[in-house]
C-alpha atoms as a PDB file:
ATOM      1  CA  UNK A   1     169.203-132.976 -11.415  1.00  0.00           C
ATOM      2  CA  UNK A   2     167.839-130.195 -13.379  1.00  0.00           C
ATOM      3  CA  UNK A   3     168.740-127.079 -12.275  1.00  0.00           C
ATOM      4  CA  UNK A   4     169.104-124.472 -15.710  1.00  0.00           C
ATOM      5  CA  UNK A   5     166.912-124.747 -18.921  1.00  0.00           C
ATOM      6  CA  UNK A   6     168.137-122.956 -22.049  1.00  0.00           C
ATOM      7  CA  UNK A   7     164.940-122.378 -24.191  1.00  0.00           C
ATOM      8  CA  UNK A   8     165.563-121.707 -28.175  1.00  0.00           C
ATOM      9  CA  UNK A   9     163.208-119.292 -29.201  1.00  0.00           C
ATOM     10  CA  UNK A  10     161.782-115.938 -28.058  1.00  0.00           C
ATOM     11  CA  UNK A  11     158.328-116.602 -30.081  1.00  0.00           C
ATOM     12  CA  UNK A  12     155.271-116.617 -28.522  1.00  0.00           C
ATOM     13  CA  UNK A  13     155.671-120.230 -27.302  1.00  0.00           C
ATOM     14  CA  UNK A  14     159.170-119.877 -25.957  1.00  0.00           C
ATOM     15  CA  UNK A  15     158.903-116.927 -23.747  1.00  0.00           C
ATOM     16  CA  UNK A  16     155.743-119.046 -22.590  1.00  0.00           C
ATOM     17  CA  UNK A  17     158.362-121.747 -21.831  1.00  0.00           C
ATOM     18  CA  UNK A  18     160.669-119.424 -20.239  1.00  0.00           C
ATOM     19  CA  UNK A  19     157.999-118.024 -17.960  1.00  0.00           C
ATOM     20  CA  UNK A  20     156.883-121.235 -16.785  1.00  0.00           C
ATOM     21  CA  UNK A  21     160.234-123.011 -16.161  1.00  0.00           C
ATOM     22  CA  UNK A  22     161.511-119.468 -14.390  1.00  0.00           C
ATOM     23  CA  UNK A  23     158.495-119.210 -12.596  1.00  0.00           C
ATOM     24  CA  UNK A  24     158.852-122.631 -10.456  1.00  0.00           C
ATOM     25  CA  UNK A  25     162.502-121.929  -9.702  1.00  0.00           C
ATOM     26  CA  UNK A  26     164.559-122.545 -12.776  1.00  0.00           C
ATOM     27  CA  UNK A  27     167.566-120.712 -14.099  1.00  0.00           C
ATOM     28  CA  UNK A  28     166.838-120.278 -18.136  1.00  0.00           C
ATOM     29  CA  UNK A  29     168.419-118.776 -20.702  1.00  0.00           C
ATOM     30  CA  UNK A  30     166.570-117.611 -23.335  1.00  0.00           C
ATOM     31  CA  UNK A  31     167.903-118.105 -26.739  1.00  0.00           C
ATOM     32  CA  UNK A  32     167.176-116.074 -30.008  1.00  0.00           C
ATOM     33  CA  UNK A  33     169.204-114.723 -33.198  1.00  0.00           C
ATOM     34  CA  UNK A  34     166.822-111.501 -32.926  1.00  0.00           C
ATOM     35  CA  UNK A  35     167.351-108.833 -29.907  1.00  0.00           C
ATOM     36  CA  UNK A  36     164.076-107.216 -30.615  1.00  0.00           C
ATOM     37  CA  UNK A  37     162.559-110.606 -30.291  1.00  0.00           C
ATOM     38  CA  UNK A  38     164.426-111.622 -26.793  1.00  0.00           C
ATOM     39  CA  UNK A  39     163.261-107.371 -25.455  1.00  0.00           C
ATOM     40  CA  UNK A  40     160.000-108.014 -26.589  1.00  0.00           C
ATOM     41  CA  UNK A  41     159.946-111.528 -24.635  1.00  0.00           C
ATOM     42  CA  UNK A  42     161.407-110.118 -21.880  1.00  0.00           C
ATOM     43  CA  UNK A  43     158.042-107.535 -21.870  1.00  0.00           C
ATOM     44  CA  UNK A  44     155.606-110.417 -22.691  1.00  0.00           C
ATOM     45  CA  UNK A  45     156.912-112.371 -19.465  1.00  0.00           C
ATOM     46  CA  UNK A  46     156.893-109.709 -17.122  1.00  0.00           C
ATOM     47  CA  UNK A  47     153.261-108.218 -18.282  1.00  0.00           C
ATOM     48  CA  UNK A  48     151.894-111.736 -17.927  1.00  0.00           C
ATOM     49  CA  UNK A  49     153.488-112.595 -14.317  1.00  0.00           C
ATOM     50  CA  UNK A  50     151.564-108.756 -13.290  1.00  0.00           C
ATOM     51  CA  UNK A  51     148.402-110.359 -14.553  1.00  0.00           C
ATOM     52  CA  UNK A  52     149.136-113.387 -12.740  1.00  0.00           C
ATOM     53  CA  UNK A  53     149.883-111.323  -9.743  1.00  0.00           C
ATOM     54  CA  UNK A  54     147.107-109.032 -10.630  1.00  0.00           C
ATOM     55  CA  UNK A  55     144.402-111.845 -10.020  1.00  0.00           C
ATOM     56  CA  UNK A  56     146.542-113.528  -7.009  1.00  0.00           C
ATOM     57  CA  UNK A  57     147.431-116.563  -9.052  1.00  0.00           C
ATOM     58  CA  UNK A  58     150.851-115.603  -7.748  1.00  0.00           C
ATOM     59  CA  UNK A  59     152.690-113.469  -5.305  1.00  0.00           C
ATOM     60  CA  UNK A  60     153.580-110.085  -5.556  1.00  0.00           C
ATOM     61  CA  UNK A  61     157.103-110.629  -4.836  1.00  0.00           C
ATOM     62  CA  UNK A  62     157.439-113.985  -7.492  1.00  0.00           C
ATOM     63  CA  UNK A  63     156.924-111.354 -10.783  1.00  0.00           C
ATOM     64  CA  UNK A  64     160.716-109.911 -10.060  1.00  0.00           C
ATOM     65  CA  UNK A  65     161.924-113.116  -8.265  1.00  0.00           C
ATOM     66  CA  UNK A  66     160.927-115.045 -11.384  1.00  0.00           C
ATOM     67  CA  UNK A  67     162.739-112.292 -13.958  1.00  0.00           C
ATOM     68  CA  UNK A  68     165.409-112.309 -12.063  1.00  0.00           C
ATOM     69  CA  UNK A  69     166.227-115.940 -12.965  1.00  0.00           C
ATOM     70  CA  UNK A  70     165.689-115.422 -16.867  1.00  0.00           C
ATOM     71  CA  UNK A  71     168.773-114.623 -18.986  1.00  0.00           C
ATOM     72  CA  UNK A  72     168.652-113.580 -22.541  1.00  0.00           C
ATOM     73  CA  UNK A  73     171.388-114.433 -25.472  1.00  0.00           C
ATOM     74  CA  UNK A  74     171.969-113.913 -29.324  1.00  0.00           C
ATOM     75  CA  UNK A  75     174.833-116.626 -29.452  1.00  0.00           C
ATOM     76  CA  UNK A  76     173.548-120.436 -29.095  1.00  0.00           C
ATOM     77  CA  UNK A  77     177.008-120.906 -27.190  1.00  0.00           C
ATOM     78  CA  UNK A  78     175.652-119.374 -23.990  1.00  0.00           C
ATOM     79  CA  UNK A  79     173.779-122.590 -23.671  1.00  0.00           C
ATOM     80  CA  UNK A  80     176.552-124.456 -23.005  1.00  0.00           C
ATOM     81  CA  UNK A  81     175.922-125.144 -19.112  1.00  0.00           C
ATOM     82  CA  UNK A  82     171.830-126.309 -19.517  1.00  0.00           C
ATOM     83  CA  UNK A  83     170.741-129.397 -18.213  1.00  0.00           C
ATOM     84  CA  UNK A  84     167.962-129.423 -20.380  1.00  0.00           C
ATOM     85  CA  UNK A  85     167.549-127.314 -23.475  1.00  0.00           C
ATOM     86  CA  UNK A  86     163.830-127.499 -25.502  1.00  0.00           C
ATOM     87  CA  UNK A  87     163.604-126.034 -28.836  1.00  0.00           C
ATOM     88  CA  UNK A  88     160.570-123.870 -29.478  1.00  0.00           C
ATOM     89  CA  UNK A  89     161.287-121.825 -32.949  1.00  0.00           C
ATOM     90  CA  UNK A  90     158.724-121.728 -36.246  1.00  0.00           C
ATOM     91  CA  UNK A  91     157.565-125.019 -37.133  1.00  0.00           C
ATOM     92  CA  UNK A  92     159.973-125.722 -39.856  1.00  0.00           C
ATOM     93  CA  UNK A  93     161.882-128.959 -40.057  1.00  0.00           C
ATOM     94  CA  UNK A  94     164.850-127.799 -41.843  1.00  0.00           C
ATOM     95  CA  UNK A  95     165.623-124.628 -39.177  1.00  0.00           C
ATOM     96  CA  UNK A  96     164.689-127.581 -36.243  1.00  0.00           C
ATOM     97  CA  UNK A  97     167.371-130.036 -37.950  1.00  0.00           C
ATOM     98  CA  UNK A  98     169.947-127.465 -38.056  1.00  0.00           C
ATOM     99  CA  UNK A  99     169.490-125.954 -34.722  1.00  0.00           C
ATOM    100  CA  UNK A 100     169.453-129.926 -33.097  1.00  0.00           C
ATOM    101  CA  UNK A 101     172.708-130.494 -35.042  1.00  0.00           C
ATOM    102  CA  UNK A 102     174.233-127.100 -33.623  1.00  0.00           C
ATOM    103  CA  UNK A 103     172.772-127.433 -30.234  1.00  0.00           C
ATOM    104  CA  UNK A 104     174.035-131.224 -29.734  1.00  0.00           C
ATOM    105  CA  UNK A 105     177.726-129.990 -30.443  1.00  0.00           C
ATOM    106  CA  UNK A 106     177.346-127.119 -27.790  1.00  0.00           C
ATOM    107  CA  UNK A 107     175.708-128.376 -24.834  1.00  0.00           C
ATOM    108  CA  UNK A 108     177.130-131.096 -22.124  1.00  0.00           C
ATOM    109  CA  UNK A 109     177.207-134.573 -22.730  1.00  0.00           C
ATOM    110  CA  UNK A 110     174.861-135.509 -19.999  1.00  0.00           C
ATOM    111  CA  UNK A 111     171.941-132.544 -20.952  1.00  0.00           C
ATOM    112  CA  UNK A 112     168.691-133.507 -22.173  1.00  0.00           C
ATOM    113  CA  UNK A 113     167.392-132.297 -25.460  1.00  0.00           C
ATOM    114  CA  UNK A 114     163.541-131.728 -26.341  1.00  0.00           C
ATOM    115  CA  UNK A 115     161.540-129.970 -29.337  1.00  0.00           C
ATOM    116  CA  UNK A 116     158.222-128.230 -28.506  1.00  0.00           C
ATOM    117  CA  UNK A 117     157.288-129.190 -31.902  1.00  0.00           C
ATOM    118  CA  UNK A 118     153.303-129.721 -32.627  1.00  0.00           C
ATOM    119  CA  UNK A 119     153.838-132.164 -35.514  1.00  0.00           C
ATOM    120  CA  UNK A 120     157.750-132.788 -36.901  1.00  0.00           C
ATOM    121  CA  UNK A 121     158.873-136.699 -35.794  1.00  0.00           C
ATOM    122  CA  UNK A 122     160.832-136.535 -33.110  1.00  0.00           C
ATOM    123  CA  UNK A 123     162.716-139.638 -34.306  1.00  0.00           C
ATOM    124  CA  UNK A 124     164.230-137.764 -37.081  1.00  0.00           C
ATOM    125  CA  UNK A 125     165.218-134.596 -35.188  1.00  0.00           C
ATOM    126  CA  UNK A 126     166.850-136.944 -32.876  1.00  0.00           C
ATOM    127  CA  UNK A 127     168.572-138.778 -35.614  1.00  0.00           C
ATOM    128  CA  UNK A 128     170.830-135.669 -36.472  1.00  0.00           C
ATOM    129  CA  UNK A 129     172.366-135.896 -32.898  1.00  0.00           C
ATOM    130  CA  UNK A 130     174.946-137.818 -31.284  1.00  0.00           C
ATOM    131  CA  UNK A 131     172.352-138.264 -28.612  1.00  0.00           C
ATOM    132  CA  UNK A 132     169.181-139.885 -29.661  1.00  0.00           C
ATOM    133  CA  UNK A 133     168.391-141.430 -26.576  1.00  0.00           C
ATOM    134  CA  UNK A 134     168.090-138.178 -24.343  1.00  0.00           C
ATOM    135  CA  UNK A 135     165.831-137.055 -27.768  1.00  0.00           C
ATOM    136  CA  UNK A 136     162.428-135.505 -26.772  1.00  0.00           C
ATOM    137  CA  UNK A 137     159.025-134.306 -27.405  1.00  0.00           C
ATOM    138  CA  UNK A 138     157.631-131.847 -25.052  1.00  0.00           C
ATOM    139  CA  UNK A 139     155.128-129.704 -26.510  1.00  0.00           C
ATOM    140  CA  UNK A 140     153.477-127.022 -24.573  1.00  0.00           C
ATOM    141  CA  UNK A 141     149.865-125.813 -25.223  1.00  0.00           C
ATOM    142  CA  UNK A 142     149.424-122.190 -26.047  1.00  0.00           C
ATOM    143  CA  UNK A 143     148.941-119.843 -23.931  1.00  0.00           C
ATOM    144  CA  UNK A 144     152.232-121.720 -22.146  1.00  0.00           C
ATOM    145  CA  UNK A 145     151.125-120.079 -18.633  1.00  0.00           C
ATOM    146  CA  UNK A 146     147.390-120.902 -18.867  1.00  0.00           C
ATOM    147  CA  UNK A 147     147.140-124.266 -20.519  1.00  0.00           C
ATOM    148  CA  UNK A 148     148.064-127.145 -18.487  1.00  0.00           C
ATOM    149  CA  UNK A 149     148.830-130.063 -20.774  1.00  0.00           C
ATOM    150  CA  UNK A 150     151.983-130.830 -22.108  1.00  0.00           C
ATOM    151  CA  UNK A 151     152.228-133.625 -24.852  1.00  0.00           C
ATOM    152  CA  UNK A 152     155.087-135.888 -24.012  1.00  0.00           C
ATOM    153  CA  UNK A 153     156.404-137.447 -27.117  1.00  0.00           C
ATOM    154  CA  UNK A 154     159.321-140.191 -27.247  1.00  0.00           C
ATOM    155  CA  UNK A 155     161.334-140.612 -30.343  1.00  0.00           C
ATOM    156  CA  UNK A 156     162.173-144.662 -31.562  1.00  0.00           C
ATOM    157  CA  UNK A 157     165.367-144.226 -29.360  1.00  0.00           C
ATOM    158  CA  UNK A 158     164.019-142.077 -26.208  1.00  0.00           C
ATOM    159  CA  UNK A 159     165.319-144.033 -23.557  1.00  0.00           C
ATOM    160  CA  UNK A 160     163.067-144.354 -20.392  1.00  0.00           C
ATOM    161  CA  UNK A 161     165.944-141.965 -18.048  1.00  0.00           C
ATOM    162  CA  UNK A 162     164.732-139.494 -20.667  1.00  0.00           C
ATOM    163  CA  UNK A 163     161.108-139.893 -20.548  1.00  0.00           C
ATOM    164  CA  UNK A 164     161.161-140.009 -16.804  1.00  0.00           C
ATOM    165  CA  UNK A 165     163.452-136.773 -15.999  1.00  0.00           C
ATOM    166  CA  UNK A 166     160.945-134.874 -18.837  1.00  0.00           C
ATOM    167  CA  UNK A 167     157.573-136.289 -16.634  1.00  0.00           C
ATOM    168  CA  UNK A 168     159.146-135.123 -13.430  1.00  0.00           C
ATOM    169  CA  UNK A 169     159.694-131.780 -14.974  1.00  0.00           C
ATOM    170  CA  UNK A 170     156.138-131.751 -16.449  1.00  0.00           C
ATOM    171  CA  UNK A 171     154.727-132.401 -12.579  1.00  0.00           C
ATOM    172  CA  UNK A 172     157.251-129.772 -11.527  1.00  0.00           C
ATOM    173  CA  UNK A 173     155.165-126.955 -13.426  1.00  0.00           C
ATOM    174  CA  UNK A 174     152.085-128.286 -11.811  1.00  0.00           C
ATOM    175  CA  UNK A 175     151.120-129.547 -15.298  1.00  0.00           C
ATOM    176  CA  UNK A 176     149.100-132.555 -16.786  1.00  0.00           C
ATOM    177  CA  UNK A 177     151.255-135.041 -19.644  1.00  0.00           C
ATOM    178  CA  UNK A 178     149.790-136.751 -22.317  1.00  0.00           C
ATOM    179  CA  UNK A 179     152.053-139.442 -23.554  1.00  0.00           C
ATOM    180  CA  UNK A 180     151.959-140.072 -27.210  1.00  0.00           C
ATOM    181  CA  UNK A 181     153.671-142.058 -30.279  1.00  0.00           C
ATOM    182  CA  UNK A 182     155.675-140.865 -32.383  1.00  0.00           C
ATOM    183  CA  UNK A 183     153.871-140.467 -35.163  1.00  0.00           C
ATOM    184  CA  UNK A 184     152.731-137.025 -37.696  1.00  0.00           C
ATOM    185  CA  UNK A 185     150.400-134.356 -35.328  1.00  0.00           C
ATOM    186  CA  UNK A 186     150.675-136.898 -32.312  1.00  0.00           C
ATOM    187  CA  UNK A 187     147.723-136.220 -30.609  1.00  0.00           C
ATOM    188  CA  UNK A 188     146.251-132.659 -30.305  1.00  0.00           C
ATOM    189  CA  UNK A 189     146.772-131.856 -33.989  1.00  0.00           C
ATOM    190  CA  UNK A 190     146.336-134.753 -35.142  1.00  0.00           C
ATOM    191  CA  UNK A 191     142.631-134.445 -33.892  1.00  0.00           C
ATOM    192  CA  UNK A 192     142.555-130.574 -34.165  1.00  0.00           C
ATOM    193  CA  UNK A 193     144.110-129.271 -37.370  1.00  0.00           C
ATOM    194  CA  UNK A 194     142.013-131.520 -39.754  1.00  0.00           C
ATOM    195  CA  UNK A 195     138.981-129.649 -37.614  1.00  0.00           C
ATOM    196  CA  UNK A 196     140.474-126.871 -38.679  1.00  0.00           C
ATOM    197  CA  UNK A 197     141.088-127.602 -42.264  1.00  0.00           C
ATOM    198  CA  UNK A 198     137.838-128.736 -42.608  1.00  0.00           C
ATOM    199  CA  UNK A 199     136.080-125.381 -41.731  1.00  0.00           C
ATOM    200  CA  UNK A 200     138.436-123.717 -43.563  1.00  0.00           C
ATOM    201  CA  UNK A 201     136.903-126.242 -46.532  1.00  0.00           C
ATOM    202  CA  UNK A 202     133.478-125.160 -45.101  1.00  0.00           C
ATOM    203  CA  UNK A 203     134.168-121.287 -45.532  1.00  0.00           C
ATOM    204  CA  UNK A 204     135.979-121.936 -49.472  1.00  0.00           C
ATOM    205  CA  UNK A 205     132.808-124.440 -50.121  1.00  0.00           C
ATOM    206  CA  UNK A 206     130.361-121.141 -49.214  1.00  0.00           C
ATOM    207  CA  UNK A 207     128.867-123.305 -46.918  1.00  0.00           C
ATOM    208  CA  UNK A 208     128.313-120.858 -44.476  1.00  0.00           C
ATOM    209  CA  UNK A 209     130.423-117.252 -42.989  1.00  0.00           C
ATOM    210  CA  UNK A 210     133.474-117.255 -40.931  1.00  0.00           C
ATOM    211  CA  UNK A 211     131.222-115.750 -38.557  1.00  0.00           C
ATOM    212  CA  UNK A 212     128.366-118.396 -38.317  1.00  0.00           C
ATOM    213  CA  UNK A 213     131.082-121.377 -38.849  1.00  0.00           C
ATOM    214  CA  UNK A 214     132.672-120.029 -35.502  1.00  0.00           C
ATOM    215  CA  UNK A 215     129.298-119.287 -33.905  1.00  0.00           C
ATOM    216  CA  UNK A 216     128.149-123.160 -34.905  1.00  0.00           C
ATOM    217  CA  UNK A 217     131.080-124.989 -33.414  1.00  0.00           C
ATOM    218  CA  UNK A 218     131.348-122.161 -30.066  1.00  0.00           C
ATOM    219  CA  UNK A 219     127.784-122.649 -29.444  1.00  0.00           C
ATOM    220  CA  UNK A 220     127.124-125.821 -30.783  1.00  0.00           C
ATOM    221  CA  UNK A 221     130.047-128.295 -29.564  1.00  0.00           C
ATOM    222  CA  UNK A 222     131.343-125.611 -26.038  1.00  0.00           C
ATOM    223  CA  UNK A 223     134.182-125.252 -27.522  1.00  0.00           C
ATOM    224  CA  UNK A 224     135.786-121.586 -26.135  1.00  0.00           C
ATOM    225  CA  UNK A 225     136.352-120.559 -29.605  1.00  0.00           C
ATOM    226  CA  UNK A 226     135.583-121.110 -33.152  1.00  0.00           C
ATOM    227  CA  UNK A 227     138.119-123.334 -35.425  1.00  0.00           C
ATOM    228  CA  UNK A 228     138.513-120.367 -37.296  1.00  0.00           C
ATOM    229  CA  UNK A 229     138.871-117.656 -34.739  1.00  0.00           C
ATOM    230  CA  UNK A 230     141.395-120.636 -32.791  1.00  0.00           C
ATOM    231  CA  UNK A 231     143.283-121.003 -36.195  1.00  0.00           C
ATOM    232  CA  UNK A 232     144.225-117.341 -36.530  1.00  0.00           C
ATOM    233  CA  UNK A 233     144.853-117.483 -33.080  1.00  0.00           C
ATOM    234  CA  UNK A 234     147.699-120.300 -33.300  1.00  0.00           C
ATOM    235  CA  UNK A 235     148.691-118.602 -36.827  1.00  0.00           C
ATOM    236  CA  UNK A 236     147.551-119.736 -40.143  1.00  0.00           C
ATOM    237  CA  UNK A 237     151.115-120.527 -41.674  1.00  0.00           C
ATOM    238  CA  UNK A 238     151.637-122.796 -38.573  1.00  0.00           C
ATOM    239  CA  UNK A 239     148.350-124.562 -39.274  1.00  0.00           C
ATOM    240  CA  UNK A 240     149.176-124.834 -43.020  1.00  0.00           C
ATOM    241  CA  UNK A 241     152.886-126.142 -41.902  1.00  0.00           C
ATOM    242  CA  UNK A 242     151.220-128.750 -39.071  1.00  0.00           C
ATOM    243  CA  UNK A 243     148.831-130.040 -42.356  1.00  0.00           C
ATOM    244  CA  UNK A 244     151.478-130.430 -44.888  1.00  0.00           C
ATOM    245  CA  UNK A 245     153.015-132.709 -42.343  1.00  0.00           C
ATOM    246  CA  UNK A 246     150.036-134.264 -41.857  1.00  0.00           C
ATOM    247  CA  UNK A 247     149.534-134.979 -45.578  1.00  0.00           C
ATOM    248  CA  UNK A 248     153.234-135.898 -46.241  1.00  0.00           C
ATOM    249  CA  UNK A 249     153.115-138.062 -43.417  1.00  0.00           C
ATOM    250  CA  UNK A 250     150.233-140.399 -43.746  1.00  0.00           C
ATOM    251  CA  UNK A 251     149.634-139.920 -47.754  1.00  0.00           C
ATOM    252  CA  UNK A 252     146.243-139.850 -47.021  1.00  0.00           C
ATOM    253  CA  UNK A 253     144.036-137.157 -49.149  1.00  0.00           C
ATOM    254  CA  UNK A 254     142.245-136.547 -46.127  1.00  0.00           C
ATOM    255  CA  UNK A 255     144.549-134.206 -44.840  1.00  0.00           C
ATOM    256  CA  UNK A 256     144.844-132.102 -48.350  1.00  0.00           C
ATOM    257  CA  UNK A 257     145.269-128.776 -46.976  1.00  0.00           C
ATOM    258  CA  UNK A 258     142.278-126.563 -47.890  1.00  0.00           C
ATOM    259  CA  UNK A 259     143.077-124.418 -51.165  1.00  0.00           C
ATOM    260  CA  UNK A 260     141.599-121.398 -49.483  1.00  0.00           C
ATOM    261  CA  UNK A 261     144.291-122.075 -46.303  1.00  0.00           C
ATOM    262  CA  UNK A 262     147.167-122.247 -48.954  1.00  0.00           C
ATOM    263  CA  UNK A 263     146.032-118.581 -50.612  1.00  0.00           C
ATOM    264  CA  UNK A 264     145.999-116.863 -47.471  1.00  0.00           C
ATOM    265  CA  UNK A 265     149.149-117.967 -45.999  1.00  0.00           C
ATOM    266  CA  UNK A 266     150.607-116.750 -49.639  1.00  0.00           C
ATOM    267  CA  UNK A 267     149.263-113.605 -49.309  1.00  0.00           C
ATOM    268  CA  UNK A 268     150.510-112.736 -45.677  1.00  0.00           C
ATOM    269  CA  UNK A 269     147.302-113.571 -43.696  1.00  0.00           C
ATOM    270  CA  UNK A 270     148.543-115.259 -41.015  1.00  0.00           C
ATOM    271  CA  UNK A 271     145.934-114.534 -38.606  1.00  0.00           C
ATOM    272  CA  UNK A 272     146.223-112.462 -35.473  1.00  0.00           C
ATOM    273  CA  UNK A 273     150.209-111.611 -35.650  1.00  0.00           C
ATOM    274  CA  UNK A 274     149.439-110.037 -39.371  1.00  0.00           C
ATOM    275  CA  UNK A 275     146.327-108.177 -38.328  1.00  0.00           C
ATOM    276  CA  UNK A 276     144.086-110.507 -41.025  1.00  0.00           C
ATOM    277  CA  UNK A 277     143.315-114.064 -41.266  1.00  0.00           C
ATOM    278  CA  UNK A 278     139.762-115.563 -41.343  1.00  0.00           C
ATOM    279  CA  UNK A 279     138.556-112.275 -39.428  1.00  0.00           C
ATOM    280  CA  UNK A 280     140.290-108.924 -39.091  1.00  0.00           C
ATOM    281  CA  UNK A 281     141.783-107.678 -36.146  1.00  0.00           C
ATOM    282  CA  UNK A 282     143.046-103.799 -35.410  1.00  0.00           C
END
């Protein structure tokens, strides 16, 4: 039975995580090497429960109930206890490797391991473990509190105990799975990032402004937001990171990141978080 969650991470997805998992009665402890990262979570989660509260999605009394049950830590040993850990830091595969190889060496035998990554195999992060068959994808939609899919990806080894305990917790947050293969982007970015890319191709080509790009697709396809507005939202180094997997994966030129992409992530325009990305934010 799953009982505590240790969440790596104190990003914008993994205090998501934590609010979620916290909110419909889990213990979690919230993992990151940064202490103005885990206070700033801690800030993010409460504000967000008040606006939950705020428009009755939740009690009153659930906002401290739910903190209350949320633990932060700088050391990855405080983990130790979880039944179920998921992994939600920058979409890197090197810092993902090395935090499955620490992770599998701290917690229990018996607990359940999961990445929130959007697009990194989950067959090879389970391959550094010692326990590839309780190995999972589980990758939350941003915002974590409002969106209600979670893609459910099993590595070559997930065993079906695995992929059963991670669907029951899925239906425990009152959310909606989408089961996919194992393969680069699964199925959200593997649909949406080349969208992306592709207006980003539109904007370098001069085929039109950020401005009318974004008003096209909003207005023209009901989509909430623009591709470009949506790709500063996510961040633009994480979209860049999501299509280099895409293109290393599949060797296919039609996922060549767009040159313009590449140029802003080396400058520092990463979208919202930097201020500047395909529009400019105060």
């Amino acid at each position: 039975m799953i009982s505590k969650v240790g969440v790596l991470g104190a990003g914008q997805m993994g205090n998501g995580i934590a609010h979620v998992f916290a909110q419909f009665g889990y213990q979690v402890v919230l993992f990151d090497i940064a202490s103005s990262q885990l206070e700033k979570a801690v800030v993010t989660i409460k504000k967000n429960l008040e606006r939950q509260a705020k428009k009755e999605i939740i009690e009153e009394s659930l906002v401290a109930e739910t903190m209350s049950r949320i633990t932060t830590t700088e050391s990855m040993d405080d983990l130790a206890d979880v039944d179920f850990a998921i992994e939600a830091v920058t979409e890197k595969e090197e810092l993902k490797l090395d935090i499955f190889r620490k992770l599998d060496g701290i917690v229990k035998a018996d607990a359940y391991l999961a990445s929130n990554t959007s697009s990194i195999p989950i067959t090879k992060i389970a391959a550094v473990t010692e326990r590839p068959e309780k190995v999972i994808g589980m990758h939350f939609m941003n915002p974590v509190p409002v969106m209600t899919l979670v893609e459910v990806i099993r590595g070559h080894a997930t065993s079906d105990e695995t992929f059963d305990v991670t669907s029951a917790l899925v239906a425990k947050l009152t959310k909606e799975q989408a089961v996919s293969q194992d393969y680069p982007g699964f199925i959200v970015n593997r649909i949406l990032m080349p969208m992306i890319n592709e207006a980003a191709f539109a904007l370098y080509e001069g085929i039109a402004t950020a401005e009318d790009i974004d008003k096209g697709m909003k207005l023209g396809t009901n989509q909430p937001m623009g591709p470009l507005t949506l790709a500063d939202f996510i961040g633009l180094d994480t979209c860049l990171a999501i299509m280099e997997v895409l293109y290393e994966g599949f060797k296919d030129p039609k996922y060549r990141p767009c040159p313009l992409l590449v140029k802003m992530v080396n400058a520092g325009y990463m979208g919202r978080k930097s201020g500047r990305g395909f529009h400019v934010y105060e």
